[in-house]
Protein backbone atom coordinates (compact mmCIF):
# COMPACT_ATOMS: atom_id res chain seq x y z
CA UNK A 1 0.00 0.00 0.00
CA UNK A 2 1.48 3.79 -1.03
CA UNK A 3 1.31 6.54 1.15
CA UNK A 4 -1.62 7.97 -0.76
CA UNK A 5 -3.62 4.60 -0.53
CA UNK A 6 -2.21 4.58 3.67
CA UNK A 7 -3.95 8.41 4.01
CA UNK A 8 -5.64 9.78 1.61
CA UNK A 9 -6.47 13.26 1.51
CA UNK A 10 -5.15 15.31 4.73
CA UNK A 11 -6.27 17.78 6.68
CA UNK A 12 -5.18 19.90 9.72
CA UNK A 13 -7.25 19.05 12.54
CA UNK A 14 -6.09 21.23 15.57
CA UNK A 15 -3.04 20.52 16.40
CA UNK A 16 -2.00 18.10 13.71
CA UNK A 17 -2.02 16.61 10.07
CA UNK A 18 -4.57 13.73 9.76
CA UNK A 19 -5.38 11.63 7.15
CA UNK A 20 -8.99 10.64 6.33
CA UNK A 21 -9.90 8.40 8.93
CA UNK A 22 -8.88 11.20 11.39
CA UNK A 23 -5.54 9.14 12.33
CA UNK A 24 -2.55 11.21 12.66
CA UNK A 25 -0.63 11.86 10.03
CA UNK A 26 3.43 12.04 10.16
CA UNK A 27 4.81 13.02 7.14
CA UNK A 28 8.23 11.38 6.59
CA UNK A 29 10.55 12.60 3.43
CA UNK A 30 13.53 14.21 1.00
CA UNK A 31 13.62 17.44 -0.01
CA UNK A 32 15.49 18.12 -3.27
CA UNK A 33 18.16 21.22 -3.57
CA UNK A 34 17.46 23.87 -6.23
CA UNK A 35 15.63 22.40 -8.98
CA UNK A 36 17.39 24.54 -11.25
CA UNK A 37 20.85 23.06 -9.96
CA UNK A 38 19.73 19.94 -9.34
CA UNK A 39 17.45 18.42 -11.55
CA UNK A 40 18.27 14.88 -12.05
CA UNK A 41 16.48 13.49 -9.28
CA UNK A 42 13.11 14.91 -10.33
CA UNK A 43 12.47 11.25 -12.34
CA UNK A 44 10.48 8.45 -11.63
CA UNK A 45 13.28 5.83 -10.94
CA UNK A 46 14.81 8.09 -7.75
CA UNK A 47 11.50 8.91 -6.63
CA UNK A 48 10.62 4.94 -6.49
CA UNK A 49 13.78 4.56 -4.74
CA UNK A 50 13.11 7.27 -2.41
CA UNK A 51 9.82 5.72 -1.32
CA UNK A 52 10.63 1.88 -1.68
CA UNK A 53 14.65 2.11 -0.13
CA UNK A 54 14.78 4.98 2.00
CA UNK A 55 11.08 5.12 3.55
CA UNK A 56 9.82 8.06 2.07
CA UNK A 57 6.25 9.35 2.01
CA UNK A 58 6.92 12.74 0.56
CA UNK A 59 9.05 14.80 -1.70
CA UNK A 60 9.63 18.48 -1.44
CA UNK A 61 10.12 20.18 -4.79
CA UNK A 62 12.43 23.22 -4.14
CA UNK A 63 11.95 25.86 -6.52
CA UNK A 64 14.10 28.80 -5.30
CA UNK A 65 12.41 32.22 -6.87
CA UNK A 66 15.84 34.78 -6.36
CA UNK A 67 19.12 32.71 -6.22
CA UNK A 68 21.17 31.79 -9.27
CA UNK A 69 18.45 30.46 -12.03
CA UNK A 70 16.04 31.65 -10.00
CA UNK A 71 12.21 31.27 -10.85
CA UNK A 72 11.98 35.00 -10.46
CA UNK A 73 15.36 36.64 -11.59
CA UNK A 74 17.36 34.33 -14.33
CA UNK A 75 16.13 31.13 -14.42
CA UNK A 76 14.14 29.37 -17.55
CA UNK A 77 10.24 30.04 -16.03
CA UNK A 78 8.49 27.34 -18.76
CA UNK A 79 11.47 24.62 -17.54
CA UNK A 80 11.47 25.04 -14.12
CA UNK A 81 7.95 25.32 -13.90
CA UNK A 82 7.86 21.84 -16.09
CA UNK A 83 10.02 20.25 -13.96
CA UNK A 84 7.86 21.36 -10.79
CA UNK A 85 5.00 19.55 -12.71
CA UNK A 86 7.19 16.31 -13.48
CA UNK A 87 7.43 15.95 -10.16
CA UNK A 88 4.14 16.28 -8.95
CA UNK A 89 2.84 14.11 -11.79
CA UNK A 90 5.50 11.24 -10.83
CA UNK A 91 4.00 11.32 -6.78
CA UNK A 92 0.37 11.01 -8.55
CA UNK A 93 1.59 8.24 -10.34
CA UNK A 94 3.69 6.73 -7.05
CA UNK A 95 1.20 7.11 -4.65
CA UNK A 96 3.16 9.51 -2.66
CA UNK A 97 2.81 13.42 -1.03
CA UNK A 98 4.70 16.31 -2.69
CA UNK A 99 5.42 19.87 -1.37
CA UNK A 100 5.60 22.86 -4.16
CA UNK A 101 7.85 24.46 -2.27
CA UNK A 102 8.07 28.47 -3.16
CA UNK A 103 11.29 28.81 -1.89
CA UNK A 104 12.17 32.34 -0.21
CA UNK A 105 15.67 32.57 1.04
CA UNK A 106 18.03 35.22 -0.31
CA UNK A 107 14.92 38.29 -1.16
CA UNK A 108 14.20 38.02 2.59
CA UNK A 109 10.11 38.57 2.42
CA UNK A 110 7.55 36.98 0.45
CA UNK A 111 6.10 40.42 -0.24
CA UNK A 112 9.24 40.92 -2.85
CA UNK A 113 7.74 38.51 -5.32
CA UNK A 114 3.96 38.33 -4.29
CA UNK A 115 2.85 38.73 -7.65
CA UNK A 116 4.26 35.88 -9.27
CA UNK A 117 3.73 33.75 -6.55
CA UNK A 118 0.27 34.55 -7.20
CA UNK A 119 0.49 33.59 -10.52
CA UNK A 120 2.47 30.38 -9.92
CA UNK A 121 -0.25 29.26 -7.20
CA UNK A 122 -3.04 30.14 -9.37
CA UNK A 123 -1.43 28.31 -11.88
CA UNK A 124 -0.39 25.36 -10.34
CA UNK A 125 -3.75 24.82 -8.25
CA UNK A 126 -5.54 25.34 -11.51
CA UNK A 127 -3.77 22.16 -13.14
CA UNK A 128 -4.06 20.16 -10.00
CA UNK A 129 -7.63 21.24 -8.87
CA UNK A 130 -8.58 19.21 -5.80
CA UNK A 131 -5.13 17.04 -5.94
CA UNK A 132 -5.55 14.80 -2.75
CA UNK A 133 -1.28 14.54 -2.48
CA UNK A 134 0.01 17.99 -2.80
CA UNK A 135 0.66 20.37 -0.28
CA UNK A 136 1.65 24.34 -0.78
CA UNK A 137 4.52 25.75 0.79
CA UNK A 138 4.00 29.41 -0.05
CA UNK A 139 7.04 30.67 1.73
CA UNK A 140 10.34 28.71 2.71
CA UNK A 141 11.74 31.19 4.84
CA UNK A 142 10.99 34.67 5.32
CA UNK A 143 14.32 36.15 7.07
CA UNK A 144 15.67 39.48 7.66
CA UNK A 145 13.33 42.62 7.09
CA UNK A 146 10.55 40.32 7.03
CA UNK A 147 7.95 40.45 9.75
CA UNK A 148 5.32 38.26 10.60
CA UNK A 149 2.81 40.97 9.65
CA UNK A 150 4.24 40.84 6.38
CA UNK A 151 4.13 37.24 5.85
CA UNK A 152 0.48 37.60 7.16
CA UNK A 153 -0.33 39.73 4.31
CA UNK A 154 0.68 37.52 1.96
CA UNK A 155 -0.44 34.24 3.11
CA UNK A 156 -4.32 36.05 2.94
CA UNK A 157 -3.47 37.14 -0.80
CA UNK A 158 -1.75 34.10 -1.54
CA UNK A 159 -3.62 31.38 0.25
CA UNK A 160 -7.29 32.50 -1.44
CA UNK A 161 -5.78 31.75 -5.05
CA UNK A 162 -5.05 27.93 -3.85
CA UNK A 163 -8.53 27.69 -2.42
CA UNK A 164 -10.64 29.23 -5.66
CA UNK A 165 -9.27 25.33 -7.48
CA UNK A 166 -7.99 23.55 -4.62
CA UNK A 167 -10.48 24.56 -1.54
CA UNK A 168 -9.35 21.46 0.77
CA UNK A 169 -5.54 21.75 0.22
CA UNK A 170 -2.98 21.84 3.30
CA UNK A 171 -1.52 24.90 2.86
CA UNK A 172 1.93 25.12 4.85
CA UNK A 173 3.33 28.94 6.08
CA UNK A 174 6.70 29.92 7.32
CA UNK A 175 7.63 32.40 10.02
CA UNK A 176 10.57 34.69 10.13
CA UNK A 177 14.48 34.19 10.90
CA UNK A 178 14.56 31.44 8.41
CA UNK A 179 10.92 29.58 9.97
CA UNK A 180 11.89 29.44 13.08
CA UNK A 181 9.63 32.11 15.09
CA UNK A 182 6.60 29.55 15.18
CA UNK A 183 5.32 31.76 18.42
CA UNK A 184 4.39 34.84 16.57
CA UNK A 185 2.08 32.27 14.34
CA UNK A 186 0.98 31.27 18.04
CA UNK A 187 -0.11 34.53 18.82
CA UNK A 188 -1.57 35.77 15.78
CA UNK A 189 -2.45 32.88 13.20
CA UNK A 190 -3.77 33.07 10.23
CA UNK A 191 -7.82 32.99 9.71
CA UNK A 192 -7.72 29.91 7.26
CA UNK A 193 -8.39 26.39 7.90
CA UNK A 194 -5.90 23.47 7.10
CA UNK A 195 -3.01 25.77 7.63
CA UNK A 196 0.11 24.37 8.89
CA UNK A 197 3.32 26.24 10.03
CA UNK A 198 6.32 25.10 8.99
CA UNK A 199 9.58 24.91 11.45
CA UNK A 200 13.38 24.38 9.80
CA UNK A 201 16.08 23.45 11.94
CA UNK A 202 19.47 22.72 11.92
CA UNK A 203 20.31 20.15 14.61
CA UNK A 204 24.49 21.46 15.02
CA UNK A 205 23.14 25.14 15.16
CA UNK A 206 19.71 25.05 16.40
CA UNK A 207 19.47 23.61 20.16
CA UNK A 208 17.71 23.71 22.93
CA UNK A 209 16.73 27.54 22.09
CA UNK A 210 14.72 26.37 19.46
CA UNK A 211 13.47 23.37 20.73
CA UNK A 212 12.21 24.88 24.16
CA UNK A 213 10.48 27.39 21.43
CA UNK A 214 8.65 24.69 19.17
CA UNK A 215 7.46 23.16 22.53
CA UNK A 216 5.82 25.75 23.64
CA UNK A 217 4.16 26.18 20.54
CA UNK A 218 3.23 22.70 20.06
CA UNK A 219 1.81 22.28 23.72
CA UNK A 220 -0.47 25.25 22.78
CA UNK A 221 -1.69 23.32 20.20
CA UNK A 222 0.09 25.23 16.88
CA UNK A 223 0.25 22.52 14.21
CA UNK A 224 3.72 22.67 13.21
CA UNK A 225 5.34 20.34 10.41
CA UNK A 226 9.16 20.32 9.62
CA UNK A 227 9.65 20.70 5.89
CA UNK A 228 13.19 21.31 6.23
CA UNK A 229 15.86 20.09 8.74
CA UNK A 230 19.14 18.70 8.67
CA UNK A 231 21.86 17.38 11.65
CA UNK A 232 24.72 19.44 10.37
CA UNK A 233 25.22 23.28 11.03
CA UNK A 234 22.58 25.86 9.28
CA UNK A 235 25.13 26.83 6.55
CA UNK A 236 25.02 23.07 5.79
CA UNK A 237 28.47 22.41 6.46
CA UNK A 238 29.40 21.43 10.03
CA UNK A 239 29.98 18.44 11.70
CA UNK A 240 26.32 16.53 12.28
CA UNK A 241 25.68 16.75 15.84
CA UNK A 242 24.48 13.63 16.54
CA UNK A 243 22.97 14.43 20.12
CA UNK A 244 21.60 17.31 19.13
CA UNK A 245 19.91 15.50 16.51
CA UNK A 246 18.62 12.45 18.64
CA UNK A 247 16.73 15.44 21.10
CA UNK A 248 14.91 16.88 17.73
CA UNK A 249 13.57 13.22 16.96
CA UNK A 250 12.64 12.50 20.34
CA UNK A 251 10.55 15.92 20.40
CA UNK A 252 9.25 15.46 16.98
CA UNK A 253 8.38 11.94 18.39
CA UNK A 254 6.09 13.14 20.90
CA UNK A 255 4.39 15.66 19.52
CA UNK A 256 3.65 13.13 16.30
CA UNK A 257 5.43 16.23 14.07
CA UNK A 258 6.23 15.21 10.13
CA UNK A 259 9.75 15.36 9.10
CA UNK A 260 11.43 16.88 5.44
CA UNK A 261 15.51 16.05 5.43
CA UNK A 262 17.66 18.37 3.47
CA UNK A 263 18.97 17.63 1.13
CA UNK A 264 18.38 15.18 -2.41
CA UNK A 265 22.19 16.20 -3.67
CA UNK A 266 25.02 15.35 -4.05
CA UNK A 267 27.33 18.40 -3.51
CA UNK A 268 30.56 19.01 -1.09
CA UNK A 269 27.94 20.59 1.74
CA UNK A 270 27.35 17.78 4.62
CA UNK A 271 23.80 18.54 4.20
CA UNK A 272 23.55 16.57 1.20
CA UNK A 273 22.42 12.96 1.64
CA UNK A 274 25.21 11.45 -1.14
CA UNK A 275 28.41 11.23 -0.99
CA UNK A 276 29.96 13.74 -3.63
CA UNK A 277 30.50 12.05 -6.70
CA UNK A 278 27.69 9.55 -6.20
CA UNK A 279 25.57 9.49 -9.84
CA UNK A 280 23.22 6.97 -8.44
CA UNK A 281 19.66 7.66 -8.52
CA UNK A 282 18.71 4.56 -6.92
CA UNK A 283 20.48 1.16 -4.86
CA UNK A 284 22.08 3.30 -2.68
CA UNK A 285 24.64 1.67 -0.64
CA UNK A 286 26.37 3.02 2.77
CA UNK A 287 29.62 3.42 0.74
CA UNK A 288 26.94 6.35 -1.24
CA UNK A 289 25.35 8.01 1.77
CA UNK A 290 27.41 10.70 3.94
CA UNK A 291 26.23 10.98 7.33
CA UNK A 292 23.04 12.97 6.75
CA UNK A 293 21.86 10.38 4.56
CA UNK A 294 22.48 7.13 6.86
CA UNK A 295 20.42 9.24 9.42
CA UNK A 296 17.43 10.27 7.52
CA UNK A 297 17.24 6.30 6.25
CA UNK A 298 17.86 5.31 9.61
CA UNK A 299 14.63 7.25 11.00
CA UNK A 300 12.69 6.54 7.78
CA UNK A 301 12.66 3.07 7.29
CA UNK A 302 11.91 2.84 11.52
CA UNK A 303 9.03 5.95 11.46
């Protein structure tokens, strides 16, 4: 039985991600680099790998909008918005979930591009109306000048366009300094139904800080899903911190949160799940996995 088959459609019920039968939903999964610099593993035989070898129920489809071949400064729009549709046409076909993930790093706020997000979303939801496996990310991670007023305003511009094809999609928001200020959501969230607020962390650079922070959040009933988290430093480099690491699954544990690794590459950063050099897109051995990638199999084949 796929994922899809396990679930079905989800839905944010209080504090969590169900799936049909109202069971609670923990969303295990890869998140690809830069589509534009990564493309290769957007293909069916690495996605049935993903989900048959390494215990995957979900793939996160990284389009970065500013960066180098960005969707909204130089990249190819037609092929990078192709390649966001390969994917989500290969989880149809694969029975697994998939994040269109509108990925704000480097412009700081979502407001900087709002209008072709909204085109993108309208878009995308338009050619997937009522898709029962794919969940929006409409912002990666706001950071710098970007306030959680901001984001606000752009979640209710954004968030509307999803619901006018798809008016039962899980919609997932992030909150400033890089999604990591889930408390301001806490305090002020957002008027929509199945919204869920996304939390990144970095298990050598993010600690007990930001664990003690998610907590709280969690025991006040936020629904919180990690679409991005790795056990090396934030920069990606770093020795993994192993401990570190163990305390994030142990909270994500008990609180039932979903889990996104970082990243589907194969590049010098220790963030990426291959070993550099590694062509494989599938039969991955431990001789082909750095650390990053032993641990994300290790806690996705035993979810």
């Amino acid at each position: 039985m796929d994922p899809l088959q396990k679930y079905g459609r989800l839905k944010v019920c209080g504090d969590r991600l169900t799936g049909e039968k109202g069971e609670t939903v923990r969303l295990f999964g890869m998140s690809t680099h830069g589509l534009a610099w990564q493309p290769k593993y957007v293909c069916r035989e690495c996605f049935e790998a993903l989900r048959d070898e390494m215990g995957c129920e979900c793939i996160r489809l990284a389009l970065y909008t500013h960066q180098y071949k960005g969707y909204c400064t130089d990249g190819d729009k037609e092929e990078l918005y192709a390649l966001v549709k390969k994917g989500i046409d290969l989880a149809i076909e694969l029975g697994i979930y998939v994040i269109a993930d509108w990925h704000i790093l480097m412009e700081e706020s979502p407001l900087t591009y709002a209008d072709e997000a909204e085109r993108f979303f309208a878009s995308l939801s338009a050619e997937y109306p009522g898709c029962p496996n794919l969940i929006y990310e409409i912002c990666n991670e706001p950071n710098g000048v970007a306030t959680w007023e901001d984001i606000k305003a752009y979640a209710e511009r954004i968030i509307p366009v999803i619901r006018a094809n798809s008016p039962e999609a899980v919609v997932a928001v992030g909150t400033p300094e890089w999604a990591q200020r889930c408390e301001l959501a806490l305090a002020d969230p957002l008027d929509f139904d199945n919204v869920i607020y996304t939390l990144h962390f970095y298990a050598a650079t993010h600690g007990k800080f930001l664990r003690d922070r998610a907590e709280k959040c969690l025991e006040a009933g936020l629904p919180i899903f990690v679409t991005e988290c790795s056990i090396t430093e934030a920069t990606g480099d770093g020795a993994p911190d192993m401990e570190s690491a163990a305390k994030w699954a142990e909270l994500l544990d008990l609180y039932q949160v979903g889990m996104i690794g970082w990243s589907l590459s194969a590049g010098f950063d220790q963030s990426s799940v291959f070993k550099q050099g590694c062509e494989k897109l599938s039969g991955w051995s431990d001789e082909d996995l750095k650390p990053t990638g032993k641990w994300f199999r290790e806690i996705f084949r035993h979810k």
